[in-house]
PDB file of N, CA and C in Angstrom:
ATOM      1  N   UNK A   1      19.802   1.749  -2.265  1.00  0.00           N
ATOM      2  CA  UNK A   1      18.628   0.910  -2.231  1.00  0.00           C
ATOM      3  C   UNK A   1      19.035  -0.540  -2.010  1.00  0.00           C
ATOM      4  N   UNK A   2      18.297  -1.184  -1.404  1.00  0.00           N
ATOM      5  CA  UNK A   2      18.502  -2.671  -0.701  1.00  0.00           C
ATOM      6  C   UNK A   2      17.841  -3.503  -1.388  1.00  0.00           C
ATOM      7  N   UNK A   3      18.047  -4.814  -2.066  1.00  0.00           N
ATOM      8  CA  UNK A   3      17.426  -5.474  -3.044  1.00  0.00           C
ATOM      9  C   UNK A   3      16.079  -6.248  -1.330  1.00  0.00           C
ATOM     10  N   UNK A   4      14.995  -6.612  -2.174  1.00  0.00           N
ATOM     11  CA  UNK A   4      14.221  -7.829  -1.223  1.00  0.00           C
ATOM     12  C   UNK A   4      13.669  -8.651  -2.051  1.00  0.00           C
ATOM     13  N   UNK A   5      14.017  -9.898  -1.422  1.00  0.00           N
ATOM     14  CA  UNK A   5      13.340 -11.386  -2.608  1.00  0.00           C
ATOM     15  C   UNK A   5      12.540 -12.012  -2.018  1.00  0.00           C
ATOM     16  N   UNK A   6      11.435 -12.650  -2.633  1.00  0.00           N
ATOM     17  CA  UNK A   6      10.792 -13.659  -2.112  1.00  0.00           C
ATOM     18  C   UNK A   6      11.387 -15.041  -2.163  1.00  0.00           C
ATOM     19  N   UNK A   7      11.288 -15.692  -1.615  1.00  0.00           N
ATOM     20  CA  UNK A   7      12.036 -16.801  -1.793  1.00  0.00           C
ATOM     21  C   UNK A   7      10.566 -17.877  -1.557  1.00  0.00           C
ATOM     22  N   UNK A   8      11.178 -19.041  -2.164  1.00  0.00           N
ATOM     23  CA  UNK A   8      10.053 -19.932  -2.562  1.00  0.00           C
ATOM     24  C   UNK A   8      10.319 -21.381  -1.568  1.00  0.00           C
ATOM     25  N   UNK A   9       9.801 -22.236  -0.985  1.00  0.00           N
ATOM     26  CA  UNK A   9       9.826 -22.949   0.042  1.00  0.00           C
ATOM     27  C   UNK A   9      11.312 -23.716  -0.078  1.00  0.00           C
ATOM     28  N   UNK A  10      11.904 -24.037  -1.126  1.00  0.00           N
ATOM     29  CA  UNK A  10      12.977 -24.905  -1.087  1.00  0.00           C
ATOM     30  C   UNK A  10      14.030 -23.955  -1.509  1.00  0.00           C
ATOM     31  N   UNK A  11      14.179 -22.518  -1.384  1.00  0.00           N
ATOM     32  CA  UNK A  11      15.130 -22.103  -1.118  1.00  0.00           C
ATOM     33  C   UNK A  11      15.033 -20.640  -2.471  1.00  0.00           C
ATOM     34  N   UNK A  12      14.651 -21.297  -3.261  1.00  0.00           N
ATOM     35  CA  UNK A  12      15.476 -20.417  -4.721  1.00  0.00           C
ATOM     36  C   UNK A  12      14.549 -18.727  -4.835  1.00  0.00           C
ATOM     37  N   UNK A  13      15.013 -17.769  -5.177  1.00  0.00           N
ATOM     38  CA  UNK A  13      14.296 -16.694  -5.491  1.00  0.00           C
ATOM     39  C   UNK A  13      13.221 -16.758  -6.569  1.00  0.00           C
ATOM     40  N   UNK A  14      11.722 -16.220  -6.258  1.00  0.00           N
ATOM     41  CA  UNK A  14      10.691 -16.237  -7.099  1.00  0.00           C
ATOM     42  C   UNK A  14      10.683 -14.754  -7.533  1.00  0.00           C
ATOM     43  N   UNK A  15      11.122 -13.482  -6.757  1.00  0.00           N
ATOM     44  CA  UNK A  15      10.835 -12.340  -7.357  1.00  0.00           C
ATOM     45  C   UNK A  15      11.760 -11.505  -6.407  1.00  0.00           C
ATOM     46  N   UNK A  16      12.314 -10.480  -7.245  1.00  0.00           N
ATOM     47  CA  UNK A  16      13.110  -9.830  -6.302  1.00  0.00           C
ATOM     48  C   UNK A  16      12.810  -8.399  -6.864  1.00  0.00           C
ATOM     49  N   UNK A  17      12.964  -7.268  -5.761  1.00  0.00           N
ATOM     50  CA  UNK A  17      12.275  -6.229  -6.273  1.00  0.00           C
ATOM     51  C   UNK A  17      13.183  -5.194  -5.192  1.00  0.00           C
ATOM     52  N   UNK A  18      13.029  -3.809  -5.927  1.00  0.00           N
ATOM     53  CA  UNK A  18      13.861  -2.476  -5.219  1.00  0.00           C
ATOM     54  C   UNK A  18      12.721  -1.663  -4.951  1.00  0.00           C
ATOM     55  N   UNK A  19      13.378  -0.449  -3.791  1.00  0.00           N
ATOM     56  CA  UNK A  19      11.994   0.305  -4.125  1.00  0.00           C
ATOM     57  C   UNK A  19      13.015   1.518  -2.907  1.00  0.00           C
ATOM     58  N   UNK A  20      12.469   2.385  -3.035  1.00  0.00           N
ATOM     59  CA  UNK A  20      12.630   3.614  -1.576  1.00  0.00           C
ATOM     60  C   UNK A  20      11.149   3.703  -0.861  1.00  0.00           C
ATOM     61  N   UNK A  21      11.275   4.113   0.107  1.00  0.00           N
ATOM     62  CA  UNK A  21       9.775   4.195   0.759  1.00  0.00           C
ATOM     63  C   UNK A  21       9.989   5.178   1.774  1.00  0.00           C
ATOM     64  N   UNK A  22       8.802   6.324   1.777  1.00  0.00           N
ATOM     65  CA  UNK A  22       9.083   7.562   2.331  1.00  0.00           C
ATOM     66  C   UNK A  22       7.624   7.132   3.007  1.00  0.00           C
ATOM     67  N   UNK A  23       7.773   7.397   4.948  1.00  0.00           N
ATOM     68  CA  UNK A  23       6.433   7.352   5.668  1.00  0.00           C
ATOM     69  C   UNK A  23       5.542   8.881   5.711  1.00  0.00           C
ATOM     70  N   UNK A  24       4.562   8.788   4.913  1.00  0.00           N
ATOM     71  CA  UNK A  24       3.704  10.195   4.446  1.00  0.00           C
ATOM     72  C   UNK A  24       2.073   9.878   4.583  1.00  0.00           C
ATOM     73  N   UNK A  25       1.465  10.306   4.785  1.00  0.00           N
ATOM     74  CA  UNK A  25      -0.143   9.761   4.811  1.00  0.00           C
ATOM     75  C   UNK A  25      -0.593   9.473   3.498  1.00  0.00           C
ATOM     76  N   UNK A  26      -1.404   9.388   3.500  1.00  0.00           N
ATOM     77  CA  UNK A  26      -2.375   8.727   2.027  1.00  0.00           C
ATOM     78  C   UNK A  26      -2.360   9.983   1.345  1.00  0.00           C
ATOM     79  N   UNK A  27      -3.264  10.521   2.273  1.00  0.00           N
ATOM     80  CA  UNK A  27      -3.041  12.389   1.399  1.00  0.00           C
ATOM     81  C   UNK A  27      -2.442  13.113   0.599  1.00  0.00           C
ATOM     82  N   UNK A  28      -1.432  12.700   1.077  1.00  0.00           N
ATOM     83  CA  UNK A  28       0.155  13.303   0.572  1.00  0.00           C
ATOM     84  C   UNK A  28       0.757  12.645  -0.393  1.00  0.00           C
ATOM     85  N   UNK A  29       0.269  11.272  -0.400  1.00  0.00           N
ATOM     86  CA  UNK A  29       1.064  10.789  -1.709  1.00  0.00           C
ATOM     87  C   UNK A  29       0.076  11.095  -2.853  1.00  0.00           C
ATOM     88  N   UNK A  30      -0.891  10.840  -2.886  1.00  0.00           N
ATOM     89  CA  UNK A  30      -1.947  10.568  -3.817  1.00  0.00           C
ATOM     90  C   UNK A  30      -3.536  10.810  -3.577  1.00  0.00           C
ATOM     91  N   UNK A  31      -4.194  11.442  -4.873  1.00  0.00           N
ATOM     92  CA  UNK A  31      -5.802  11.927  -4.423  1.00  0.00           C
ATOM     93  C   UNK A  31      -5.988  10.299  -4.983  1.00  0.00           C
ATOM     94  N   UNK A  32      -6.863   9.775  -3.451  1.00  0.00           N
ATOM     95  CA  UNK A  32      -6.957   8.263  -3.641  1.00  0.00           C
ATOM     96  C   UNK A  32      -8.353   8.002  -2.245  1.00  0.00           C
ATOM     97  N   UNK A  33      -9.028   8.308  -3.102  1.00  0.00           N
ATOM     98  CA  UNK A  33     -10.310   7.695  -2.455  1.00  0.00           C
ATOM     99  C   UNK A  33     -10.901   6.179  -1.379  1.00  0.00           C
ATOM    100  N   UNK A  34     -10.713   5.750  -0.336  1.00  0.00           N
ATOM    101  CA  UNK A  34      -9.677   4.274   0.156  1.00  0.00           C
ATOM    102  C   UNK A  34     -11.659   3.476  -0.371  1.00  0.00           C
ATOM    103  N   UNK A  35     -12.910   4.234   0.284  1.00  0.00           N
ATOM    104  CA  UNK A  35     -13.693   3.741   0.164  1.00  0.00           C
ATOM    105  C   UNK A  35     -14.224   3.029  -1.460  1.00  0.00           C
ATOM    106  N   UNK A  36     -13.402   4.282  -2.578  1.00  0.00           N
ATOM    107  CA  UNK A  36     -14.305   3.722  -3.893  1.00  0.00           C
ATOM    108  C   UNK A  36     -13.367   3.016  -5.039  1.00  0.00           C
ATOM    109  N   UNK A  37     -11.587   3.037  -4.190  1.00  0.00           N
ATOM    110  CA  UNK A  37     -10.748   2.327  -4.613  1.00  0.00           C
ATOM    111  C   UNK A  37     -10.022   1.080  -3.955  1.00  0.00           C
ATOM    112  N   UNK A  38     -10.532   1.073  -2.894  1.00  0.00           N
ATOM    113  CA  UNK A  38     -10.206  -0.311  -2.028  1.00  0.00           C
ATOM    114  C   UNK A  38      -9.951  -1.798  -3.240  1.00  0.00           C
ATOM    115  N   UNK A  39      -9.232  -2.231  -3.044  1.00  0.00           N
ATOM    116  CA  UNK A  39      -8.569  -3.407  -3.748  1.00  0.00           C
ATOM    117  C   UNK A  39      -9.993  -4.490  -3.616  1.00  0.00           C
ATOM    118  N   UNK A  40     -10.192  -5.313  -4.194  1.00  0.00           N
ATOM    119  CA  UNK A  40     -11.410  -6.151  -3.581  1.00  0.00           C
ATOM    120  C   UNK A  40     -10.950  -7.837  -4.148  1.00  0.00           C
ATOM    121  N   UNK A  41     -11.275  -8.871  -3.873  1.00  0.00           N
ATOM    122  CA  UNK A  41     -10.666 -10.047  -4.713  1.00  0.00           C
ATOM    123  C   UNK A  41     -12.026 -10.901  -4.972  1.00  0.00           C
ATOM    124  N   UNK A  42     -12.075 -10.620  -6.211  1.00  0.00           N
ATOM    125  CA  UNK A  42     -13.376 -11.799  -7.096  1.00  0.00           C
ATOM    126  C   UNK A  42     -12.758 -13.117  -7.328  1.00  0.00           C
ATOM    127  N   UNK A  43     -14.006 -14.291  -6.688  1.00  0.00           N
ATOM    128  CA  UNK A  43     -13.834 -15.339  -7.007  1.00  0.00           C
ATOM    129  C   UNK A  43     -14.468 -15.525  -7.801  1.00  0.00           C
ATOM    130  N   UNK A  44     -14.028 -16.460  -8.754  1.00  0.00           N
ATOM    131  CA  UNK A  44     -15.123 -16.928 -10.094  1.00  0.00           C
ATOM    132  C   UNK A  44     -14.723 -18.801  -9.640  1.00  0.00           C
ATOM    133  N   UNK A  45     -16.071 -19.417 -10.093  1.00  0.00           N
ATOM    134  CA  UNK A  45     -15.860 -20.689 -10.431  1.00  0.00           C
ATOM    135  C   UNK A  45     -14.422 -21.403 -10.895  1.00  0.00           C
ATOM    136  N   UNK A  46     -13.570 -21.259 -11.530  1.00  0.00           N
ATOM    137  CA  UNK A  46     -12.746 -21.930 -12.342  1.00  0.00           C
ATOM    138  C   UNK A  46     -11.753 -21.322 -11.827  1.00  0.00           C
ATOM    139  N   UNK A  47     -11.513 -20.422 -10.696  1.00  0.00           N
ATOM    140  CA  UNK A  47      -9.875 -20.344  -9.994  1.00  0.00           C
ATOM    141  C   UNK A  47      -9.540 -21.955 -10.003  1.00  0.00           C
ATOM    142  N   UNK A  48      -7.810 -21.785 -10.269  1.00  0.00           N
ATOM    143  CA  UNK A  48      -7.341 -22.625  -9.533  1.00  0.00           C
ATOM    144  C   UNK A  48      -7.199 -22.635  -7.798  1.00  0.00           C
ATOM    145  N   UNK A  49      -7.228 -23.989  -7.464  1.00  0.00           N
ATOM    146  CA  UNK A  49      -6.838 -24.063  -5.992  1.00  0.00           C
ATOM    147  C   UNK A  49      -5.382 -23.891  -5.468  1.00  0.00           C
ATOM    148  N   UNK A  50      -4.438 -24.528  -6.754  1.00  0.00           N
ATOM    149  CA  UNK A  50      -2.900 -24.481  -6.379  1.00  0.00           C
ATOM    150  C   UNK A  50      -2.297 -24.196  -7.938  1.00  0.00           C
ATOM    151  N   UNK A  51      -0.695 -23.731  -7.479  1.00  0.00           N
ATOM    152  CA  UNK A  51      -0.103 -23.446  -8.506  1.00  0.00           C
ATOM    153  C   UNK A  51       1.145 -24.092  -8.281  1.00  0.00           C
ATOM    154  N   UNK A  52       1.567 -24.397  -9.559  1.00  0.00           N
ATOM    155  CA  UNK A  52       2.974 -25.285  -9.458  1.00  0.00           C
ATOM    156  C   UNK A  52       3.817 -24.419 -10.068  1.00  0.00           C
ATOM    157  N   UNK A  53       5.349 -24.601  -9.293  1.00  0.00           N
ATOM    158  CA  UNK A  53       6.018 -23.558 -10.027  1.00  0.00           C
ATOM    159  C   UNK A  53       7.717 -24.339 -10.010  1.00  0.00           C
ATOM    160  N   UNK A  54       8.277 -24.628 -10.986  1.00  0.00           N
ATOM    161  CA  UNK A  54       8.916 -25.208 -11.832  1.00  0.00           C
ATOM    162  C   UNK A  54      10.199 -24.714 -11.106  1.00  0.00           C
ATOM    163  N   UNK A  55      11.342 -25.403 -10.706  1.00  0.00           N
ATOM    164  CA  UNK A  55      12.845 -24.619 -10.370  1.00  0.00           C
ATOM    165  C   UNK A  55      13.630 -24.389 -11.589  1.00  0.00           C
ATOM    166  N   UNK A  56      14.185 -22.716 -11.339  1.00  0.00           N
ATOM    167  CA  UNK A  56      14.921 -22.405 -12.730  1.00  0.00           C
ATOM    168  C   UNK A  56      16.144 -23.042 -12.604  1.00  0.00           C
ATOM    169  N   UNK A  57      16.965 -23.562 -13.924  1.00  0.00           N
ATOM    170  CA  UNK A  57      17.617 -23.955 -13.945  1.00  0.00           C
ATOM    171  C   UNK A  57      19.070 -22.947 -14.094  1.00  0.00           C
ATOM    172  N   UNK A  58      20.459 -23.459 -14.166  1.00  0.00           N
ATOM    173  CA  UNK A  58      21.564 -22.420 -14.207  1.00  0.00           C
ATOM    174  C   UNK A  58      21.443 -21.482 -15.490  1.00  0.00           C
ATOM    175  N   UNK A  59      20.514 -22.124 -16.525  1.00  0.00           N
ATOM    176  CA  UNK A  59      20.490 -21.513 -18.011  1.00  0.00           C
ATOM    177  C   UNK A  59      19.112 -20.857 -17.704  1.00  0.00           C
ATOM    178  N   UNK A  60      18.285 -20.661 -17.167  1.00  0.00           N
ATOM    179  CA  UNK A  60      16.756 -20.062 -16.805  1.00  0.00           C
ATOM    180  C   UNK A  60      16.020 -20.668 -17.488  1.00  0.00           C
ATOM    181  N   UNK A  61      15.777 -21.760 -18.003  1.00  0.00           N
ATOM    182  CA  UNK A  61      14.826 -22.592 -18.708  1.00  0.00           C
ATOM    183  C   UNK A  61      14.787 -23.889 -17.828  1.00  0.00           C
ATOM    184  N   UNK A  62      13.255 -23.836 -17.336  1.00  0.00           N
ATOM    185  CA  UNK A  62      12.587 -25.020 -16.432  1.00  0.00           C
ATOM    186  C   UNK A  62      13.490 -26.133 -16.874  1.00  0.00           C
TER     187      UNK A  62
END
């Protein structure tokens, strides 16, 4: 397995993650309905617009 990271605009890793991935239809992996489980994204009033995110340091504390 092959590690993949996100990396964050000035360079440093934000998340790094493993995985295997086998190409199979929907069917086959899972009884998964796409119409009554479709992902959907609610906005509410009080989202933030931006997020700030702090560089870890050599000890992992901002």
């Amino acid at each position: 397995m092959r590690a993949r990271e996100l990396l964050l605009p000035f360079g440093s890793i934000a998340a790094e993650g493993y995985g295997k991935y086998i190409k199979l239809p929907l069917d086959k992996i899972a009884d998964f309905n796409f119409d009554e489980q479709e992902g959907r994204v609610t906005i509410a009033e009080n989202d933030p617009t931006t997020v700030e995110v702090q560089q870890k340091t050599s000890t992992g504390i901002p």
